[in-house]
C-alpha atoms as a PDB file:
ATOM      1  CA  UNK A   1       0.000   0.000   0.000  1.00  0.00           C
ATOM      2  CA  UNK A   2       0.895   3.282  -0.898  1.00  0.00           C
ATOM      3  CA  UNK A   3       1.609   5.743   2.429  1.00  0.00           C
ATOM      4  CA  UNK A   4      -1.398   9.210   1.325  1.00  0.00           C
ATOM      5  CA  UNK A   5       1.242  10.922   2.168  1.00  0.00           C
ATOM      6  CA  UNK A   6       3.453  10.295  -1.056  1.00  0.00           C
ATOM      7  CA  UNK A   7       0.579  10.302  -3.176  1.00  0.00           C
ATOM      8  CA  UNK A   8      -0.628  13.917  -2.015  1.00  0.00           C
ATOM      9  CA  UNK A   9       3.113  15.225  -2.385  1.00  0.00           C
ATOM     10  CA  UNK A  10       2.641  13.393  -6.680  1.00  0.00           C
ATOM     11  CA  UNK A  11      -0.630  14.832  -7.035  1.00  0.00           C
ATOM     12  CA  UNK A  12       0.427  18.006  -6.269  1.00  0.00           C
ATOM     13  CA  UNK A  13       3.723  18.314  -8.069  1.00  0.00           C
ATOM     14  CA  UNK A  14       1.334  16.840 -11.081  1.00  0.00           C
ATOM     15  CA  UNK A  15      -1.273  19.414 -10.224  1.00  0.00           C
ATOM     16  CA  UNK A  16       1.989  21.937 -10.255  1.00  0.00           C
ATOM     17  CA  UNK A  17       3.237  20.962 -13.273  1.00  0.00           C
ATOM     18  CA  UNK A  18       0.034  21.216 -15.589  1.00  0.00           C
ATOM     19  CA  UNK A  19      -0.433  24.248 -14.076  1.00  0.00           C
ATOM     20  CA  UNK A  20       2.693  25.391 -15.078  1.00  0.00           C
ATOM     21  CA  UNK A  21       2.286  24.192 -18.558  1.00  0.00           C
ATOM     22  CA  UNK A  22      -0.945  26.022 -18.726  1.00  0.00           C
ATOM     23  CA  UNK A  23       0.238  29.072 -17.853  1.00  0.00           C
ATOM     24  CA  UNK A  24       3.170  29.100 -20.048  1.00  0.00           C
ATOM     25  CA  UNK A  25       1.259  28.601 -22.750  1.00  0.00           C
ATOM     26  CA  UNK A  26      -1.364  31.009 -21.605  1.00  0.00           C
ATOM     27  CA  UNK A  27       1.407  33.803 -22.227  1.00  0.00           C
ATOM     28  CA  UNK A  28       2.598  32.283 -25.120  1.00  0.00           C
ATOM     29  CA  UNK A  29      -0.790  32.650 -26.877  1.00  0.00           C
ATOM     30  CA  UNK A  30      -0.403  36.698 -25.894  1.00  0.00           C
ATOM     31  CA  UNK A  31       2.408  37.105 -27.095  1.00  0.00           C
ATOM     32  CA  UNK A  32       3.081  38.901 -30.257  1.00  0.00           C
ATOM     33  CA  UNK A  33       5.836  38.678 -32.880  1.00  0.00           C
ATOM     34  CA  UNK A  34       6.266  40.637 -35.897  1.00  0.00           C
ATOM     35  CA  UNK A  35       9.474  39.994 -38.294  1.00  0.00           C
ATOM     36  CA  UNK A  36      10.758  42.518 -41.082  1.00  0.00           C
ATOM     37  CA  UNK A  37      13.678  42.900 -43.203  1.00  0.00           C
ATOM     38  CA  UNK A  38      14.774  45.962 -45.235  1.00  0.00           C
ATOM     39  CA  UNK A  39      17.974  46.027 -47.671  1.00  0.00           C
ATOM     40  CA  UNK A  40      19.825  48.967 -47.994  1.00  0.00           C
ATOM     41  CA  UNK A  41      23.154  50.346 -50.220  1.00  0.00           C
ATOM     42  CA  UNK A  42      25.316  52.852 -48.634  1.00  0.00           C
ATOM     43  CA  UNK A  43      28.163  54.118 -50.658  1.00  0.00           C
ATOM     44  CA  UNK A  44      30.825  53.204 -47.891  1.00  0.00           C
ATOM     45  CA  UNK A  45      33.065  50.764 -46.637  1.00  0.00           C
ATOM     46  CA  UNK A  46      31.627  48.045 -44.331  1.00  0.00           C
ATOM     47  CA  UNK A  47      34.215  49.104 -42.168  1.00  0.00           C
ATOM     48  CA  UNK A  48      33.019  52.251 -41.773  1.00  0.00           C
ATOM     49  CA  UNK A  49      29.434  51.687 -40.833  1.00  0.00           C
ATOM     50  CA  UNK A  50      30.426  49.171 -38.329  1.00  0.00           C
ATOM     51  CA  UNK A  51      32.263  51.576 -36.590  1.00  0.00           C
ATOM     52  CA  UNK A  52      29.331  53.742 -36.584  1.00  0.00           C
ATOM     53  CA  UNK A  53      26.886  51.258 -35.469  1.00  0.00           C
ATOM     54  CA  UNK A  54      28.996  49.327 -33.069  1.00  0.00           C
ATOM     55  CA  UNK A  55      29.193  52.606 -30.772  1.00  0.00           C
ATOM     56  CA  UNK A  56      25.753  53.282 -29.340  1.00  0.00           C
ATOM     57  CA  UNK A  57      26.752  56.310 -27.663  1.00  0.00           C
ATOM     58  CA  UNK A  58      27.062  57.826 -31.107  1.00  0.00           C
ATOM     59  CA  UNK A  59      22.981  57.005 -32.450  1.00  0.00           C
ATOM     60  CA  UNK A  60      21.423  59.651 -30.864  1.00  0.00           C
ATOM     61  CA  UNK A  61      22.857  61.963 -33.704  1.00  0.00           C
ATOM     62  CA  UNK A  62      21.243  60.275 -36.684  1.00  0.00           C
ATOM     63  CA  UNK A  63      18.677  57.596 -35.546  1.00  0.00           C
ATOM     64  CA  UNK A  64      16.279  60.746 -34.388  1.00  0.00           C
ATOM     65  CA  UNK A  65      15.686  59.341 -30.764  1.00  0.00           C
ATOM     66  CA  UNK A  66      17.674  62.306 -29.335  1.00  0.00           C
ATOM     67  CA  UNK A  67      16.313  61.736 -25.410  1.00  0.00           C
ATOM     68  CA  UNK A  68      16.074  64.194 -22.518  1.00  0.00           C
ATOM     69  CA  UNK A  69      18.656  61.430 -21.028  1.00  0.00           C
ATOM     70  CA  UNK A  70      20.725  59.330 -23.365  1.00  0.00           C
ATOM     71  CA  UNK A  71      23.846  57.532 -21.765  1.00  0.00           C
ATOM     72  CA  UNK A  72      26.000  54.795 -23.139  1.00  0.00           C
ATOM     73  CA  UNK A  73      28.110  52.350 -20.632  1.00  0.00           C
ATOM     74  CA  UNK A  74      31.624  51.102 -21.400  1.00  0.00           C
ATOM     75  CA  UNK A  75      33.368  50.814 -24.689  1.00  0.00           C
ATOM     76  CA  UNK A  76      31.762  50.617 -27.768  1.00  0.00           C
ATOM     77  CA  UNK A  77      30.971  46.690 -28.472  1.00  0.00           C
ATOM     78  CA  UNK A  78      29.519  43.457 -27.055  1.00  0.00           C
ATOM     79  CA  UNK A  79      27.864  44.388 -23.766  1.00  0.00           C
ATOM     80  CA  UNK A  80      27.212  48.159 -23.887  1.00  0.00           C
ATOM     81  CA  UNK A  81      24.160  49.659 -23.582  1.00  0.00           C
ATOM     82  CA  UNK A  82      22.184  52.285 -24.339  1.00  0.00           C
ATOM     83  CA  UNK A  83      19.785  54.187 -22.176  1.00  0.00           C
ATOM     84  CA  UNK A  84      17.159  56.311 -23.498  1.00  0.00           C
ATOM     85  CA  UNK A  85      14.547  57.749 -21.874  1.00  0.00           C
ATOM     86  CA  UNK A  86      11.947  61.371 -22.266  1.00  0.00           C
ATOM     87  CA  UNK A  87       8.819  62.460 -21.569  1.00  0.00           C
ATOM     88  CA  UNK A  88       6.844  59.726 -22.930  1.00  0.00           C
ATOM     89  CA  UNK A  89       9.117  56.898 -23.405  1.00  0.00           C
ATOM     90  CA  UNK A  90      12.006  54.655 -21.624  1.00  0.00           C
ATOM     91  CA  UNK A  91      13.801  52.173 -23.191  1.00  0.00           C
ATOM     92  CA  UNK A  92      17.825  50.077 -23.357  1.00  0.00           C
ATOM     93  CA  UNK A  93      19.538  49.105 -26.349  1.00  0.00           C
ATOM     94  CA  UNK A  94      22.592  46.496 -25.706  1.00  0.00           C
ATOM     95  CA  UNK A  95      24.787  45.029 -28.332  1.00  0.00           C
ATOM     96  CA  UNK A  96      24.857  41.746 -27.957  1.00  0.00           C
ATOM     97  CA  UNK A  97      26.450  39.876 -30.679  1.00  0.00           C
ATOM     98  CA  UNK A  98      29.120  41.570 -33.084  1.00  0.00           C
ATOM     99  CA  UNK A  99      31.389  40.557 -35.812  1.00  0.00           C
ATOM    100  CA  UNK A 100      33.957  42.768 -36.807  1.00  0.00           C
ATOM    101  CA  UNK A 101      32.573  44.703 -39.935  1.00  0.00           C
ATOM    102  CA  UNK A 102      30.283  41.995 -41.039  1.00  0.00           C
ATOM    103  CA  UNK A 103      27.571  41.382 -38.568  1.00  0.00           C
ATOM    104  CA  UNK A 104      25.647  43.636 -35.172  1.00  0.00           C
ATOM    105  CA  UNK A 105      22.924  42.073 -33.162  1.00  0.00           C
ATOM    106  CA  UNK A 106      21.030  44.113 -30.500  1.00  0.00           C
ATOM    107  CA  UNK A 107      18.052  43.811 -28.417  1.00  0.00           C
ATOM    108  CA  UNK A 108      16.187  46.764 -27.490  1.00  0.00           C
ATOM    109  CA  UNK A 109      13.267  46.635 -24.650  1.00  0.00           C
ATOM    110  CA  UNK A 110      10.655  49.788 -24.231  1.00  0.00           C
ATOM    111  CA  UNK A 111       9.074  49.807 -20.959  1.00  0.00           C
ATOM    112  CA  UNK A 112       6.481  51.844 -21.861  1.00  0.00           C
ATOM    113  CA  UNK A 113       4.920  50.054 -24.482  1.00  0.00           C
ATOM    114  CA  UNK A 114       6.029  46.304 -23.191  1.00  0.00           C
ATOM    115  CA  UNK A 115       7.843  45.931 -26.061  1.00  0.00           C
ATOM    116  CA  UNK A 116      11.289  43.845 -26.956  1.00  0.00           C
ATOM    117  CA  UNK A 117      13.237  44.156 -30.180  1.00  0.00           C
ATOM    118  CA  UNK A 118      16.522  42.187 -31.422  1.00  0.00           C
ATOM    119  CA  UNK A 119      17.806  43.546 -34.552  1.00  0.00           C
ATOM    120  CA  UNK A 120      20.258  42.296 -37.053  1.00  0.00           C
ATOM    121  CA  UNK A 121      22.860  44.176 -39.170  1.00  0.00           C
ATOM    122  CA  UNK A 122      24.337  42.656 -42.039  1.00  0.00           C
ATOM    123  CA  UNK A 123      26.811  44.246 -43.635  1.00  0.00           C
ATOM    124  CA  UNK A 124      27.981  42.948 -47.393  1.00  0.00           C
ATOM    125  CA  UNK A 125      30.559  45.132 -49.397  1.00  0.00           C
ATOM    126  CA  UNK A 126      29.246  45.535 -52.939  1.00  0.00           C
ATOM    127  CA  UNK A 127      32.336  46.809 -54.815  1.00  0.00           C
ATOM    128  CA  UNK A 128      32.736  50.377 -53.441  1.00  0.00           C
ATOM    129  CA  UNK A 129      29.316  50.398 -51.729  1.00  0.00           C
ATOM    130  CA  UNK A 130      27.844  48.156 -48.772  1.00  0.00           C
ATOM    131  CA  UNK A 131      24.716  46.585 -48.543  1.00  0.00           C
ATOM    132  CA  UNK A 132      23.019  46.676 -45.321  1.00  0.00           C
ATOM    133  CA  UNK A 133      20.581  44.207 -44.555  1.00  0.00           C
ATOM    134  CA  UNK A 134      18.767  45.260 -41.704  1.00  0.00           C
ATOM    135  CA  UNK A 135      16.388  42.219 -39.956  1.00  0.00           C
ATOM    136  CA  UNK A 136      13.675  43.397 -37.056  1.00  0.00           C
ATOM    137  CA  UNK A 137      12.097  40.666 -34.631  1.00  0.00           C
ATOM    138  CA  UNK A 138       9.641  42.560 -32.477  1.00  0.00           C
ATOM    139  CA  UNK A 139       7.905  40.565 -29.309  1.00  0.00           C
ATOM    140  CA  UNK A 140       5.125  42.487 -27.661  1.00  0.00           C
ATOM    141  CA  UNK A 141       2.134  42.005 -25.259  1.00  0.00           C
ATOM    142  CA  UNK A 142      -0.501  42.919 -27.031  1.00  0.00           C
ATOM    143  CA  UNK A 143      -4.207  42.227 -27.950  1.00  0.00           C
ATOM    144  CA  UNK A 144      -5.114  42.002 -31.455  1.00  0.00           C
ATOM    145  CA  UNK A 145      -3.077  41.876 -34.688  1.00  0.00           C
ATOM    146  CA  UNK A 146      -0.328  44.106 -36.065  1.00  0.00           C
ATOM    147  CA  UNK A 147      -1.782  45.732 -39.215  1.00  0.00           C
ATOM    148  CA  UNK A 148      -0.505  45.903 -42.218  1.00  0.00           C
ATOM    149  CA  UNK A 149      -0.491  49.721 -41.680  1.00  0.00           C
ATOM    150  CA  UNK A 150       1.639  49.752 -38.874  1.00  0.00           C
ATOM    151  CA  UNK A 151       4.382  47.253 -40.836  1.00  0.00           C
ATOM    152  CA  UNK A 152       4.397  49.633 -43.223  1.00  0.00           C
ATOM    153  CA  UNK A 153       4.975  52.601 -40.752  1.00  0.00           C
ATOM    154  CA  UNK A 154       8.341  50.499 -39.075  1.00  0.00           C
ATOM    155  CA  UNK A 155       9.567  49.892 -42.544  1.00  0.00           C
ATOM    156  CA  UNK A 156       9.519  52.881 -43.483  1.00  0.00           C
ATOM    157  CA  UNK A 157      10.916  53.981 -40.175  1.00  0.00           C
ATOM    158  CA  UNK A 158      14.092  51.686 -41.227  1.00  0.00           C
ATOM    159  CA  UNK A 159      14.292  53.381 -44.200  1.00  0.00           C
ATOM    160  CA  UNK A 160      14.320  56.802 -42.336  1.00  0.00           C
ATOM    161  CA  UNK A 161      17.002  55.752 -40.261  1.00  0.00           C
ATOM    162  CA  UNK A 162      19.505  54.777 -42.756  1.00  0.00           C
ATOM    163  CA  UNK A 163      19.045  58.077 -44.524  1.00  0.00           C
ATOM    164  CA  UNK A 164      19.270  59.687 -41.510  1.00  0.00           C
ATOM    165  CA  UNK A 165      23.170  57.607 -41.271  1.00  0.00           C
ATOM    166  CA  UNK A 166      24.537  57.918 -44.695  1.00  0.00           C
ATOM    167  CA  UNK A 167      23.577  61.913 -44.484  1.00  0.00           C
ATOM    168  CA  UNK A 168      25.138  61.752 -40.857  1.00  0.00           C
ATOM    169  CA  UNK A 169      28.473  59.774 -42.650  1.00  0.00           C
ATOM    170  CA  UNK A 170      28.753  61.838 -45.809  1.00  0.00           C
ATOM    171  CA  UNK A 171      28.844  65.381 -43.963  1.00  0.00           C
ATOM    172  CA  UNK A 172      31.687  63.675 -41.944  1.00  0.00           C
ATOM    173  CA  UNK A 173      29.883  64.377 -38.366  1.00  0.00           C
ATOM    174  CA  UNK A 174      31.405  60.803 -37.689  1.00  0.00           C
END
């Protein structure tokens, strides 16, 4: 015979367990993701947008975030991070992958609208231009679907961006 006492102690790590599941999944479900690439060619070395990008202290002046508060930690690389934060928003940046003038990943988080980013840069040379391939994963809480509308708006936000660096390069602000 079995001593209750064992069998309360499984049916509760059972009853833990599926409850566990259930809630896992429950978040899972509310979870939204959203995934966007946009190609771009710069007429510059790889080299030298990587060394742009791989500084986040040096965004605020083209990617048109400028913040009441904007501080970078550490050296520019693997591990620092950006904090941004105004009136209505507050969010990090960190760099958290990098290859040297080929390849930046980053993950961004907003607090304010519950909302976490990793973004890709791929850098290619193209003779004496680069092509920047730029690749977006948002994850958000949200309810409802992300319309085609608003897609549109964050590709065309990517689009602003980059014209926002190669101006920022070619007047040699760099």
């Amino acid at each position: 015979m079995v001593d209750p006492g064992i069998l309360l102690v499984i049916s509760l790590a059972v009853f833990m367990l599926l409850l566990t599941a259930r809630i896992g999944l429950g978040l899972r479900a509310h979870l939204r993701r959203q995934e966007f690439t946009t190609v771009h060619c710069l007429p510059f070395s790889p080299a030298t947008i990587y060394r742009e990008l791989e500084d986040l202290s040096k965004w605020w002046r083209w990617y048109g975030q400028a913040a009441e508060y904007c501080q970078a930690t550490q050296q520019p690389g693997i591990g620092q991070v950006l904090f941004l934060s105004g009136t209505n928003f507050m969010n990090s940046r960190e760099i958290v992958q990098a290859w040297h003038d080929r390849r930046l990943c980053l993950i961004s988080q907003s607090l304010a609208h519950s909302v976490t980013s990793i973004d890709q840069f791929d850098l290619f040379p193209d003779g004496a231009f680069c092509r920047l391939q730029w690749n977006t994963r948002l994850g958000y809480l949200r309810t409802g679907k992300v319309s085609k509308r608003q897609r549109k708006s964050l590709c065309k936000e990517h689009h602003r961006v980059i014209s926002q660096l190669a101006n920022h390069l070619k007047t040699n602000q760099h």
